[in-house]
N, C-alpha and C. Protein backbone atom coordinates (compact mmCIF):
# COMPACT_ATOMS: atom_id res chain seq x y z
N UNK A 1 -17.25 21.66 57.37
CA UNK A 1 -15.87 21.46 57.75
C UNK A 1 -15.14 22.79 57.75
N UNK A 2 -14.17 22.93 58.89
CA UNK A 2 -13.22 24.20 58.59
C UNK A 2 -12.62 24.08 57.63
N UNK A 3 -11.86 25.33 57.38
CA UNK A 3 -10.92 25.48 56.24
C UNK A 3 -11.50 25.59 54.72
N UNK A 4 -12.07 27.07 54.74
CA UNK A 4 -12.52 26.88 53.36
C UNK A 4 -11.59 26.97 52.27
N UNK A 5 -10.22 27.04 52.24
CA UNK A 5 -9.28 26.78 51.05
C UNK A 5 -9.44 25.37 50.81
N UNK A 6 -9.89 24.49 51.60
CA UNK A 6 -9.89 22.96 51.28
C UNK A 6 -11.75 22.39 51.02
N UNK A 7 -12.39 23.41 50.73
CA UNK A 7 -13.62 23.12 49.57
C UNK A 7 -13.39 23.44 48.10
N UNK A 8 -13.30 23.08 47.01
CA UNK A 8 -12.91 23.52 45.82
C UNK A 8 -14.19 23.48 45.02
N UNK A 9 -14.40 24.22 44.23
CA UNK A 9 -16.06 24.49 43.51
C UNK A 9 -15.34 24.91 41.55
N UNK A 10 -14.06 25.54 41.75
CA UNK A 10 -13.88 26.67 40.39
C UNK A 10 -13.88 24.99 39.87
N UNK A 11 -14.22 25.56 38.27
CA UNK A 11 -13.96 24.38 37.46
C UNK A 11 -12.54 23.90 36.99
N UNK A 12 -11.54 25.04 37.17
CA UNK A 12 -10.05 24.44 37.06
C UNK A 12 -9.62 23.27 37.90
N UNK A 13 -10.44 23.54 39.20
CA UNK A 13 -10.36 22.98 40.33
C UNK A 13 -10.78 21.05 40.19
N UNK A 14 -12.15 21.33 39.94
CA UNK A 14 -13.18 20.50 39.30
C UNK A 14 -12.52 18.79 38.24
N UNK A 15 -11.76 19.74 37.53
CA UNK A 15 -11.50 19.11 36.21
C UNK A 15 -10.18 18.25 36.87
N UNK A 16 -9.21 18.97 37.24
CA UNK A 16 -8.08 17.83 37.77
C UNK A 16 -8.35 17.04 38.37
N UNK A 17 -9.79 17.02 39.33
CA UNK A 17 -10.48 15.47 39.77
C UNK A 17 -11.45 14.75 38.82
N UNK A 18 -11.32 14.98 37.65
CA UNK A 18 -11.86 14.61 36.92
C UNK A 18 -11.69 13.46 36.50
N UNK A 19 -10.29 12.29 36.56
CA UNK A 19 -10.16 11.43 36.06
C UNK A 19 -8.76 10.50 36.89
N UNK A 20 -8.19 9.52 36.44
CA UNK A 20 -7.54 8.97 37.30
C UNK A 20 -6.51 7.90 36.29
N UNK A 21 -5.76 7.06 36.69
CA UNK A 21 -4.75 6.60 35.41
C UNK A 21 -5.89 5.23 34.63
N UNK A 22 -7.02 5.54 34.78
CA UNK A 22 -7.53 4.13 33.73
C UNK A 22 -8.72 4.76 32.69
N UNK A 23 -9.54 5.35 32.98
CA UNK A 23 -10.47 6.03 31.77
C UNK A 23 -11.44 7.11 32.08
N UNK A 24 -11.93 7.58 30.97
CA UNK A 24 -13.02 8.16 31.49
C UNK A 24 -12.57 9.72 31.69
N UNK A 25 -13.57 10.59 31.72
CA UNK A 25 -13.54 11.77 32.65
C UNK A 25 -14.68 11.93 33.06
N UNK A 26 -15.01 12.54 34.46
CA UNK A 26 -16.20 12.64 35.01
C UNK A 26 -15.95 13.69 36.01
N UNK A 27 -16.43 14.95 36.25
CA UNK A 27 -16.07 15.90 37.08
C UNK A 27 -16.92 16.27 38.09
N UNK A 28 -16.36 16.30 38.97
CA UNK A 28 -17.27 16.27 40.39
C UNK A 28 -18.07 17.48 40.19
N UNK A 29 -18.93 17.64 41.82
CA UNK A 29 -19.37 19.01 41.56
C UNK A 29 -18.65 20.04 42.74
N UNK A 30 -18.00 19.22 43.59
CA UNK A 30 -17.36 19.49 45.08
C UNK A 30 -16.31 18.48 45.34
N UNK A 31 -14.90 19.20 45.43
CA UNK A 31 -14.32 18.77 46.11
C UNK A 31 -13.81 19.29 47.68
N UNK A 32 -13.91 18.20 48.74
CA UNK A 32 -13.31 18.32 50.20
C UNK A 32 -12.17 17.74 50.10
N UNK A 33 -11.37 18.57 50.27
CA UNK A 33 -9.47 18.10 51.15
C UNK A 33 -10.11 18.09 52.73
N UNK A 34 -10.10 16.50 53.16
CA UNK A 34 -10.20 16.42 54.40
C UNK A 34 -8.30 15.97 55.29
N UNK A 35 -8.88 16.40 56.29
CA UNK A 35 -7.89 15.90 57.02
C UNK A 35 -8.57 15.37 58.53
N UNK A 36 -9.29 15.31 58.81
CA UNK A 36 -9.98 14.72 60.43
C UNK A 36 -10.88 13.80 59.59
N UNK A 37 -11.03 12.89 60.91
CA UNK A 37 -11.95 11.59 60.48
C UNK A 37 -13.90 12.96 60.99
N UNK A 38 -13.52 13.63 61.81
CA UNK A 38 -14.96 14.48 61.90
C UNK A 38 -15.39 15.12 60.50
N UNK A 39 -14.68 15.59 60.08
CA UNK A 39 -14.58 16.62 58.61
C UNK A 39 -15.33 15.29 57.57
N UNK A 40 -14.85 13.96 57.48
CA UNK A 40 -15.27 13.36 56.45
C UNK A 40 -16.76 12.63 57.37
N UNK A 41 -16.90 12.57 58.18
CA UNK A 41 -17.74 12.02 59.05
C UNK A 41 -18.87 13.47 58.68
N UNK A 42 -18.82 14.33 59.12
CA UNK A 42 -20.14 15.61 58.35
C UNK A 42 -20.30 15.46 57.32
N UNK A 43 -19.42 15.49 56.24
CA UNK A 43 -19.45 15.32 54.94
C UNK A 43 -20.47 14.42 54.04
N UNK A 44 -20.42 12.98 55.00
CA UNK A 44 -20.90 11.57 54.98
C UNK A 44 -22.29 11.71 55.40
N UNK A 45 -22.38 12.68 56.45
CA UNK A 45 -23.76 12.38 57.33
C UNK A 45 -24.85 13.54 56.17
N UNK A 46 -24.10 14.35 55.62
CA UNK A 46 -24.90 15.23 54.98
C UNK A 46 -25.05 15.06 53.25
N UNK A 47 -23.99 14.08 52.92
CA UNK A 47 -24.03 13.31 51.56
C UNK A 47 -25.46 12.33 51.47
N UNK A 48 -25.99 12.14 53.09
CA UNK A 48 -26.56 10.79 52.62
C UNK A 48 -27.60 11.57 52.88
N UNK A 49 -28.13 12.32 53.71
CA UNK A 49 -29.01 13.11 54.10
C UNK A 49 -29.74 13.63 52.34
N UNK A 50 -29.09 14.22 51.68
CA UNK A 50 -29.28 14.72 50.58
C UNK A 50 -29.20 13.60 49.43
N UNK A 51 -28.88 12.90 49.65
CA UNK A 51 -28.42 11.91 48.17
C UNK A 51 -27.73 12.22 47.31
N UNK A 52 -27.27 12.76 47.64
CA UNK A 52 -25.58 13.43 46.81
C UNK A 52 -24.29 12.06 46.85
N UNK A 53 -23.94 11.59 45.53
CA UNK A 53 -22.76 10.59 45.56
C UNK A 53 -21.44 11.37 46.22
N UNK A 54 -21.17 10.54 46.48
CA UNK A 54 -19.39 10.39 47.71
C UNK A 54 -18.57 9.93 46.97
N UNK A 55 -17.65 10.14 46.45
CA UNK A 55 -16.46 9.14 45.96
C UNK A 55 -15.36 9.80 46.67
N UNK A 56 -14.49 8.94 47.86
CA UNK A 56 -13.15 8.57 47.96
C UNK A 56 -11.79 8.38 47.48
N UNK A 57 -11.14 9.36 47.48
CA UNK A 57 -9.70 9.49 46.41
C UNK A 57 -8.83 9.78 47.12
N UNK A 58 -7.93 9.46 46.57
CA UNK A 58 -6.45 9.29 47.48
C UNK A 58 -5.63 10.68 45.92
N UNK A 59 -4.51 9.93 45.60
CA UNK A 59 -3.69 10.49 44.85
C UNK A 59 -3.88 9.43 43.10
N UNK A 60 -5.09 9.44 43.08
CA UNK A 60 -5.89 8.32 42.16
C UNK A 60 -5.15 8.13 40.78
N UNK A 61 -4.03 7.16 41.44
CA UNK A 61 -3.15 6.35 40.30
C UNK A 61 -3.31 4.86 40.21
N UNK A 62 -5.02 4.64 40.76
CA UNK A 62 -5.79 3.25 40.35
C UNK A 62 -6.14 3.04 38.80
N UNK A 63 -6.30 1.95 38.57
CA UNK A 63 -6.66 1.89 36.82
C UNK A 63 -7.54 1.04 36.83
N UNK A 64 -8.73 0.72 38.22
CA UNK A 64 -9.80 0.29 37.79
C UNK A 64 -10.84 1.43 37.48
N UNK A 65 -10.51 2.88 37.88
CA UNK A 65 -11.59 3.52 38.51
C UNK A 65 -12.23 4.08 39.21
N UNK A 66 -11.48 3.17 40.36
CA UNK A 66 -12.27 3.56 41.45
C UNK A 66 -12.10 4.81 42.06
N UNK A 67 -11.65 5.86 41.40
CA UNK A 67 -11.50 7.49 42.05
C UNK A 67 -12.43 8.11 41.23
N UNK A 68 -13.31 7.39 40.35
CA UNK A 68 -13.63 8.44 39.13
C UNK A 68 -15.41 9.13 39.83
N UNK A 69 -15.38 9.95 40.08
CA UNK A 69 -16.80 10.59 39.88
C UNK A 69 -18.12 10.47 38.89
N UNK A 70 -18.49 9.29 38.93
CA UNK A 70 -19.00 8.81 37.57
C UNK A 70 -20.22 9.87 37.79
N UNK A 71 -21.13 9.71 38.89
CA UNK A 71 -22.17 10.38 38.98
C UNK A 71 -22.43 12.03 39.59
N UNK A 72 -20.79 12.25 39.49
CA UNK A 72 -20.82 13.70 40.03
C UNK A 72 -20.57 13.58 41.62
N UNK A 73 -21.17 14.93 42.00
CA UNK A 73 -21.35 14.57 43.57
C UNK A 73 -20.36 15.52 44.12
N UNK A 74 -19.87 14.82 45.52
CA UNK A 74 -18.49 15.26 46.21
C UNK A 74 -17.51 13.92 45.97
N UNK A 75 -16.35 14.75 45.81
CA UNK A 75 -14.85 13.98 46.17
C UNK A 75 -14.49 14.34 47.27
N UNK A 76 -14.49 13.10 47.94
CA UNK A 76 -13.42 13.30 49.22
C UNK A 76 -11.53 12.99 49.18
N UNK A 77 -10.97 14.23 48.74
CA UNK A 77 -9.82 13.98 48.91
C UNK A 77 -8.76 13.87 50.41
N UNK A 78 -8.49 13.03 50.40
CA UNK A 78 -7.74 12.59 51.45
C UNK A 78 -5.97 12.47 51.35
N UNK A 79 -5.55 13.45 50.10
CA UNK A 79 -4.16 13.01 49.91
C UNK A 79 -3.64 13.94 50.91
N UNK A 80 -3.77 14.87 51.10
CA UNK A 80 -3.49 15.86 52.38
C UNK A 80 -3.04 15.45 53.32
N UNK A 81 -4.21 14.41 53.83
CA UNK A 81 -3.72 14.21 55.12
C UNK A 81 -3.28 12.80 55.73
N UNK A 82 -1.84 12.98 55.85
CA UNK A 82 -0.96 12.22 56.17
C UNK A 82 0.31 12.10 57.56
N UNK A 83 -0.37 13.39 58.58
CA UNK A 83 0.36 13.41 59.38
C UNK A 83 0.26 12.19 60.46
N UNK A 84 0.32 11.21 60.58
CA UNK A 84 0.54 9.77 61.19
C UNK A 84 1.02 8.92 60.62
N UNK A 85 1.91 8.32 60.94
CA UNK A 85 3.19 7.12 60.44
C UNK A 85 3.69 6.98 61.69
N UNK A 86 3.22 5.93 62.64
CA UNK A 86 3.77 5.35 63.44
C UNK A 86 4.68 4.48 63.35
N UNK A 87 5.74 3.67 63.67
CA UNK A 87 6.05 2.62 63.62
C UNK A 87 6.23 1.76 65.12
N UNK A 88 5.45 0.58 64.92
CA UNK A 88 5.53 -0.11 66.55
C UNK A 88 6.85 -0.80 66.52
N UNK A 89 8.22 -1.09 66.73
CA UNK A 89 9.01 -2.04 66.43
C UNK A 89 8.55 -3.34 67.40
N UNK A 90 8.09 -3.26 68.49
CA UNK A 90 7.99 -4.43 69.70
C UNK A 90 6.83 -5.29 69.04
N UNK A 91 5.33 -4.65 68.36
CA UNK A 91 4.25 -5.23 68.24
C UNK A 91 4.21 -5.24 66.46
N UNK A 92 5.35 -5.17 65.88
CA UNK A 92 5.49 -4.91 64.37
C UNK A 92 4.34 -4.74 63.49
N UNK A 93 4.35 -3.03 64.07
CA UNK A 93 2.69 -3.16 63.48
C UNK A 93 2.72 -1.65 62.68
N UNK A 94 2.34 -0.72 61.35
CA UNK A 94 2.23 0.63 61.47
C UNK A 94 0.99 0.69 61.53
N UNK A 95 0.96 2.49 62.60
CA UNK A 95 -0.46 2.95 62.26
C UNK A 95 -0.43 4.59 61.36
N UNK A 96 -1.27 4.49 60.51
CA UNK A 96 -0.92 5.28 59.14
C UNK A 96 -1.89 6.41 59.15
N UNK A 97 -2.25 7.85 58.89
CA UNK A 97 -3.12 8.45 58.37
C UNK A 97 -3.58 7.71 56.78
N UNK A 98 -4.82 8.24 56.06
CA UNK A 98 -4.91 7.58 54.78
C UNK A 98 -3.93 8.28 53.68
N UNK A 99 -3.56 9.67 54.18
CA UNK A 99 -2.80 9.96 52.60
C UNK A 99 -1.55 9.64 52.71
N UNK A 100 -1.15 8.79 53.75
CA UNK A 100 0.12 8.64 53.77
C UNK A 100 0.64 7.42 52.42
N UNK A 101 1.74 7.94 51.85
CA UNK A 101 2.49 7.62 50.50
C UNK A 101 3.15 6.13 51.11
N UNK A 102 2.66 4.82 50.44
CA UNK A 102 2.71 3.94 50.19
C UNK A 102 4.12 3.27 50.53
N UNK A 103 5.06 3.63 49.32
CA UNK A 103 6.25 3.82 49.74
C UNK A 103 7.10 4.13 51.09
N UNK A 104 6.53 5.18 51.48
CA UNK A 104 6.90 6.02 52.75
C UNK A 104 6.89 5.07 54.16
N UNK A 105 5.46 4.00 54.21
CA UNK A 105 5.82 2.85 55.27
C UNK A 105 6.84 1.95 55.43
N UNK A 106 7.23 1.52 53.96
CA UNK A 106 7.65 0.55 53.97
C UNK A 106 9.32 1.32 54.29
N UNK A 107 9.38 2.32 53.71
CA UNK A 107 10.59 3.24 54.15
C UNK A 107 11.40 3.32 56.07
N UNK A 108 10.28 3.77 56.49
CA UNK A 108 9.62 4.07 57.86
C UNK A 108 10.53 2.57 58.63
N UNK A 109 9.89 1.39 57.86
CA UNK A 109 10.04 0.39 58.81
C UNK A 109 10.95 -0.63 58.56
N UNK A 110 11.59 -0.04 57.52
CA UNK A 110 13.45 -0.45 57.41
C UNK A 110 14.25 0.55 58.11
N UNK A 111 13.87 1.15 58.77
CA UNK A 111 14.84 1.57 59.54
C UNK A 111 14.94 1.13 60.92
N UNK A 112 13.74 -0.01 61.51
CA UNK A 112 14.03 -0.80 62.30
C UNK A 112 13.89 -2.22 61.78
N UNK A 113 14.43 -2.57 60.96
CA UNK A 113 14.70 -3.90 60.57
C UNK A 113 13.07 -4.64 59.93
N UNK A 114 12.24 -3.56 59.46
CA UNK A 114 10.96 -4.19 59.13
C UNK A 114 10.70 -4.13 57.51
N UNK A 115 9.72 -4.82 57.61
CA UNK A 115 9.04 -4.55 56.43
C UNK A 115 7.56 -4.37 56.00
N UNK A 116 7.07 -3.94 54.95
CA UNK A 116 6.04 -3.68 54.85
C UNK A 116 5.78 -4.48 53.14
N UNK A 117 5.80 -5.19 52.79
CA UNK A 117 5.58 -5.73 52.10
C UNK A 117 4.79 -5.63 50.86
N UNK A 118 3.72 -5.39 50.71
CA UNK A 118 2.52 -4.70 49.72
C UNK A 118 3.55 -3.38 48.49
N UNK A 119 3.57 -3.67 47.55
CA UNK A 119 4.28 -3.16 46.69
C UNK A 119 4.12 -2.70 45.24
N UNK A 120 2.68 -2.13 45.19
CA UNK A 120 2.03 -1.47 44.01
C UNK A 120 2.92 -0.63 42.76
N UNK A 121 3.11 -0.63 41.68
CA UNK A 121 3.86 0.15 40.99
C UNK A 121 3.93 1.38 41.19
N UNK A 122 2.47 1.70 41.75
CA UNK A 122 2.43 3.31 41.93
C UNK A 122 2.93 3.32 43.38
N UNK A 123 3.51 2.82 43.82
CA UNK A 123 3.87 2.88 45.90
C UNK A 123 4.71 4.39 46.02
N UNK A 124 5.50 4.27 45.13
CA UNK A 124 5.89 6.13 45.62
C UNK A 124 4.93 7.30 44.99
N UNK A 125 3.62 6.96 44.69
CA UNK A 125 2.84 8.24 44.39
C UNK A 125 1.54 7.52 44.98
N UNK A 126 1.45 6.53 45.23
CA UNK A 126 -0.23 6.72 45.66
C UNK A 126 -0.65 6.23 47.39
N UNK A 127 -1.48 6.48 47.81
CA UNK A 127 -1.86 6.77 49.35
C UNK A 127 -2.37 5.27 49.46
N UNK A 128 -1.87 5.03 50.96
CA UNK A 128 -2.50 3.98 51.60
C UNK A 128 -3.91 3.53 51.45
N UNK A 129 -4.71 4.38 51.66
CA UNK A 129 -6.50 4.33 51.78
C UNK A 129 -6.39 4.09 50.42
N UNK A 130 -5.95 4.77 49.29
CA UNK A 130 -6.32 3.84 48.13
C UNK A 130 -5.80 2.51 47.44
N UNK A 131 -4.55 2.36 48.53
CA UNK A 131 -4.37 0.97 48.08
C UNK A 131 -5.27 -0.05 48.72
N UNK A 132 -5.32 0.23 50.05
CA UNK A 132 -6.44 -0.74 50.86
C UNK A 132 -7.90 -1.10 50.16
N UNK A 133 -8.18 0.63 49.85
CA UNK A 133 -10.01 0.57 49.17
C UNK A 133 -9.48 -0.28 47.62
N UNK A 134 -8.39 -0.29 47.07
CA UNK A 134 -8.36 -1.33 45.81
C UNK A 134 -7.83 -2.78 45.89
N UNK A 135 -7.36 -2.59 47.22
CA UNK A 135 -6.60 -4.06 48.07
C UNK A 135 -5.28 -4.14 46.72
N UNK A 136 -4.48 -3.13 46.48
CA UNK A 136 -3.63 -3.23 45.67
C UNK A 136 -2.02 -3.51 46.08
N UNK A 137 -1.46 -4.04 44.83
CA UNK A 137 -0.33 -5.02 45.55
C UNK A 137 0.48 -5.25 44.14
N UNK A 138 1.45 -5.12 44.12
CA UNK A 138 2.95 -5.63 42.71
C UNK A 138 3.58 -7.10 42.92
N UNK A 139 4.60 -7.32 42.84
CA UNK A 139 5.53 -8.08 42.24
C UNK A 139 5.27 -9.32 43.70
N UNK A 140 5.83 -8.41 44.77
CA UNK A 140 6.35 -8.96 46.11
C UNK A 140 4.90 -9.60 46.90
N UNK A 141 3.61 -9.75 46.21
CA UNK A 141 2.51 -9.98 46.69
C UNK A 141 2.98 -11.86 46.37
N UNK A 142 3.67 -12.09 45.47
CA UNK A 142 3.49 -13.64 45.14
C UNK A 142 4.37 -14.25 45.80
N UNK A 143 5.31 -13.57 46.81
CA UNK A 143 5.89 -14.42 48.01
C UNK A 143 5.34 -14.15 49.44
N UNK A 144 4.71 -12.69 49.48
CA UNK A 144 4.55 -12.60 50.74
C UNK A 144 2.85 -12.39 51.22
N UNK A 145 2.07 -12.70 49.81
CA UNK A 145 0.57 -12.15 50.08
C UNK A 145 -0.19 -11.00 49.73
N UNK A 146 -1.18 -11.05 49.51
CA UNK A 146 -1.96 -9.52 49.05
C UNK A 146 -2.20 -8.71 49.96
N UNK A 147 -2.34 -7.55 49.90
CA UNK A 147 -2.71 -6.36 50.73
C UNK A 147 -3.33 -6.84 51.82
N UNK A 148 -4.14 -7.03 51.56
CA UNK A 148 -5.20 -7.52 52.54
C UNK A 148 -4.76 -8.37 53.71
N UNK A 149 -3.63 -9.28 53.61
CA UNK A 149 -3.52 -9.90 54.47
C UNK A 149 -2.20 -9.14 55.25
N UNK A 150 -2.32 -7.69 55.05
CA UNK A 150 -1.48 -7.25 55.72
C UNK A 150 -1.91 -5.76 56.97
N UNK A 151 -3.28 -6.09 56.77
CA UNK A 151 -4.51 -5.26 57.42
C UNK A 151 -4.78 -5.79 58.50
N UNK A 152 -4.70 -5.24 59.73
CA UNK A 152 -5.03 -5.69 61.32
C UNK A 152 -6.39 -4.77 61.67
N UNK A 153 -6.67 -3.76 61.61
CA UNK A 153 -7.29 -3.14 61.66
C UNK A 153 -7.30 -1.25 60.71
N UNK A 154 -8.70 -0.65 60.80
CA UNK A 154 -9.21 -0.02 60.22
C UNK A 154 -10.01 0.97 61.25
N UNK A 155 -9.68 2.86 60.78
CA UNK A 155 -11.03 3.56 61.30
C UNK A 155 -11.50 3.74 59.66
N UNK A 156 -12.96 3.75 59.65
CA UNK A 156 -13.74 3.50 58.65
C UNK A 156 -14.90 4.69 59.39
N UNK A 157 -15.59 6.20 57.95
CA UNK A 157 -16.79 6.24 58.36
C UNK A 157 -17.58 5.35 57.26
N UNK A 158 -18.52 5.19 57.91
CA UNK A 158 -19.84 4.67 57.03
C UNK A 158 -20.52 5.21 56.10
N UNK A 159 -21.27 4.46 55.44
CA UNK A 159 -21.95 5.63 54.26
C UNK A 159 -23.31 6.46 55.18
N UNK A 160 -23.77 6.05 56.36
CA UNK A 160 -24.54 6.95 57.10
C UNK A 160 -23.82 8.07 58.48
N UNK A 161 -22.66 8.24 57.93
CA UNK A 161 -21.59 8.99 58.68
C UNK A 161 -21.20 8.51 60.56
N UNK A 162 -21.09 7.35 60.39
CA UNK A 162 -20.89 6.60 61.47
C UNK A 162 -19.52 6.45 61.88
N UNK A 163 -18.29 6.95 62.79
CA UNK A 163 -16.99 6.08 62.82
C UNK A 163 -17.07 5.16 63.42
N UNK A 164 -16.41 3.91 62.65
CA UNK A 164 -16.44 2.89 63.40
C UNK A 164 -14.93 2.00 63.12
N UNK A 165 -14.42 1.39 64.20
CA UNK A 165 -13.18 0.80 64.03
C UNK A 165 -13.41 -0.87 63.91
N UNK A 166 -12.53 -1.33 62.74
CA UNK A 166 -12.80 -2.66 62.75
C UNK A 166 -11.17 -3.68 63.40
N UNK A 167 -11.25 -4.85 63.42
CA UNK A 167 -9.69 -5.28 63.85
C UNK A 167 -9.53 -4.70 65.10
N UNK A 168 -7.67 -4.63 65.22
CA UNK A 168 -7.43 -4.00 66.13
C UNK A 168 -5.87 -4.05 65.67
N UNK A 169 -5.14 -4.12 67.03
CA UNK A 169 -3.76 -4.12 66.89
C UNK A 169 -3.15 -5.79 66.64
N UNK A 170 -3.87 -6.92 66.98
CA UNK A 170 -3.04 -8.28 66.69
C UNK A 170 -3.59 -8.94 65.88
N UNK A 171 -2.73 -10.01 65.68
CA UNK A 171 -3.36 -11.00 64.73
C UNK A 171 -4.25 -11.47 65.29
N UNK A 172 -3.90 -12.37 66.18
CA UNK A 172 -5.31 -12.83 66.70
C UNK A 172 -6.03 -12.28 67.72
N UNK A 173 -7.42 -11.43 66.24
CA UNK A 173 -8.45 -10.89 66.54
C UNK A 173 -9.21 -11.63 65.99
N UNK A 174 -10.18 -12.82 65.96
CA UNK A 174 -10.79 -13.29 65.73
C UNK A 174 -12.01 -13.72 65.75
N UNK A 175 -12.61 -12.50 66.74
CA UNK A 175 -13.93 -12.88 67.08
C UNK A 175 -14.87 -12.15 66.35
N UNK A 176 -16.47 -12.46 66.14
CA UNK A 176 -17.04 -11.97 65.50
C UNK A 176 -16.75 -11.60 63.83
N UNK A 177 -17.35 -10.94 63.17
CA UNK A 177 -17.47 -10.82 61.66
C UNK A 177 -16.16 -10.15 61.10
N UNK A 178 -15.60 -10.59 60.20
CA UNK A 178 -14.41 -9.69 59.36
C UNK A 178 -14.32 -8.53 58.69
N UNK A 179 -14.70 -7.68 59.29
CA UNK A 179 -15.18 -6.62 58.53
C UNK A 179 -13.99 -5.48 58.08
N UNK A 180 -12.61 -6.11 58.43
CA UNK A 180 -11.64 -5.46 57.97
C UNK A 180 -11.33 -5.50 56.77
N UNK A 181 -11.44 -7.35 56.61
CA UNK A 181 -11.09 -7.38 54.86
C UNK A 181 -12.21 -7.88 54.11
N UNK A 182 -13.51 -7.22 54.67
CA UNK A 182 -14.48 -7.27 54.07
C UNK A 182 -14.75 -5.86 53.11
N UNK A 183 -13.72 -4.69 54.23
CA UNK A 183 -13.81 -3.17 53.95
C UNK A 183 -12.43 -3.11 52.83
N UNK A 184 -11.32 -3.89 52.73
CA UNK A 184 -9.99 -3.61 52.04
C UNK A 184 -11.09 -4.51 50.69
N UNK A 185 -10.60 -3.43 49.57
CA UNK A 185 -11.06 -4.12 47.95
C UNK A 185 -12.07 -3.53 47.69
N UNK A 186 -13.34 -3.11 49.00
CA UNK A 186 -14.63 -2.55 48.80
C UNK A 186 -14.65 -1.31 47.68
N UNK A 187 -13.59 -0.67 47.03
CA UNK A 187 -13.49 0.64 46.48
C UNK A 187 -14.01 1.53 47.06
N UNK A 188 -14.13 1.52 48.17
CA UNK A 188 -14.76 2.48 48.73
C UNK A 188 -16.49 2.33 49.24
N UNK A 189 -16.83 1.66 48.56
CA UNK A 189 -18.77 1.09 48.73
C UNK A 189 -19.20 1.52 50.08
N UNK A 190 -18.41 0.61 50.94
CA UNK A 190 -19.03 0.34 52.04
C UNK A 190 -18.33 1.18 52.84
N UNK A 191 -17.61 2.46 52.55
CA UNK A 191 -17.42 3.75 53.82
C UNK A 191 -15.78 3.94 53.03
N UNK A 192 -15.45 4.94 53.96
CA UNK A 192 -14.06 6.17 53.46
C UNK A 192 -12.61 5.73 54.80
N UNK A 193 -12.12 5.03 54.59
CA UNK A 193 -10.94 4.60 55.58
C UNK A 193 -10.29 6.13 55.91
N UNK A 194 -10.31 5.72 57.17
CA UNK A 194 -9.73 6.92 57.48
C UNK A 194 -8.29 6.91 58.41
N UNK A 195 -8.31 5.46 59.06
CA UNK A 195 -6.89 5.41 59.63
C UNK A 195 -6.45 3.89 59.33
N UNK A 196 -5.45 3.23 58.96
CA UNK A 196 -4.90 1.87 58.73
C UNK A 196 -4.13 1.30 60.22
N UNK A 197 -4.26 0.16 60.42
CA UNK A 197 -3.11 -0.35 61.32
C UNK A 197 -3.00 -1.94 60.58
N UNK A 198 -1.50 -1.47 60.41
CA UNK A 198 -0.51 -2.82 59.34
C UNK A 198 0.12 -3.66 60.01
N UNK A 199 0.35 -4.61 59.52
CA UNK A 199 0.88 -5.97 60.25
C UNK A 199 2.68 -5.72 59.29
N UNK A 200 3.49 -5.17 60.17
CA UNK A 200 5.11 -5.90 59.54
C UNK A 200 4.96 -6.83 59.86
N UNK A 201 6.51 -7.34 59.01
CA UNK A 201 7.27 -8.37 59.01
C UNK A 201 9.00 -8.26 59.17
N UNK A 202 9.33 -9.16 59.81
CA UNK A 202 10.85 -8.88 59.58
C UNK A 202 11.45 -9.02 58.20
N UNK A 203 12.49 -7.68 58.24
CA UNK A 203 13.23 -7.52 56.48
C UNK A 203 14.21 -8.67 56.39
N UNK A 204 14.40 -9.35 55.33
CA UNK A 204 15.23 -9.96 54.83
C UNK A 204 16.52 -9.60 54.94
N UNK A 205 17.87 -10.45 55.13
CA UNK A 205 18.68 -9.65 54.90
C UNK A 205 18.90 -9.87 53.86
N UNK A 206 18.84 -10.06 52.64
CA UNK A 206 18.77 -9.77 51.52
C UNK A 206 17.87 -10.17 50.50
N UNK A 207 17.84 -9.69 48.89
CA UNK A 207 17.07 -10.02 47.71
C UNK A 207 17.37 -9.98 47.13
């Protein structure tokens, strides 16, 4: 990948990916700040090539875990890159980079009368891709639904460095296998999200 300020090796470096808000420390041996779905797509194709573990991290304020480097390896950090925040108002839909800040959609899409619903405690510090890879969700999930059902589609690479897009832009996409919210909750297992497209809703006028 270009940009060698965004490979990190020093152990100062090392150690701040070392752990995440639930337990443990475990320190990688490589971290990548990606920002292109190609950059994590080489990364992937040459992780598996070698058998080197992958773990997927956002801004890892999960408390199952799922950012932790148990077995070493590479971290793929993805909080970087966040330059995409679409908002559709006609097809009430966003399409997101993964480090984009949680909070920041739902921000985005009150300013045309939307909402984004999904509402994690950590929503003003932690990234989309890691709420999706934990299918994470607060207070506002018990009127309006879990994460997951707010996922239309997904770019996803694979663990054999494949991009592949699941969903799409509408609800009814229904054909063939679910592999959107088969991929939201996965912690990451089954590949590294690399772009979201969200289903709004119209905002309330009040709460």
């Amino acid at each position: 990948m270009g940009g060698g300020d965004r490979v990190l090796t020093r152990k100062t470096d090392l150690l701040s990916y070392a752990y995440d808000a639930s337990f443990g420390h475990f320190a990688p041996d490589v971290v990548c700040q990606v920002k292109r779905v190609e950059e994590v797509a080489e990364i992937i194709k040459l992780a598996n090539k070698e058998k080197i573990p992958v773990t997927p991290r956002g801004h890892a304020s999960g408390l199952s875990g799922g950012a932790l480097p148990v077995e070493g390896g590479i971290v793929i950090d993805v909080s970087l890159w966040n330059d995409v925040l679409e908002i559709d108002k006609d097809d009430m839909i966003a399409i997101v980079s993964p480090g984009v800040i949680t909070a920041d959609i739902d921000r985005a899409a009150k300013k045309v009368g939307l909402m984004y619903p999904p509402d994690p405690s950590s929503s003003n510090v932690s990234t989309i891709a890691g709420n999706l890879a934990e299918n994470s969700g607060g207070p506002r999930c018990l009127k309006y639904g879990v994460t997951k059902d707010y996922v239309l589609g997904l770019q996803v690479v694979t663990p054999e460095g494949h991009i592949i897009r699941t969903g799409g832009r509408t609800v009814k996409n229904v054909t063939g296998y679910d592999l959107t919210k088969l991929i939201v909750g996965s912690e990451g297992t089954l590949g590294v999200i690399t772009e979201a497209t969200l289903r709004l809703i119209p905002r309330p006028p009040a709460t």
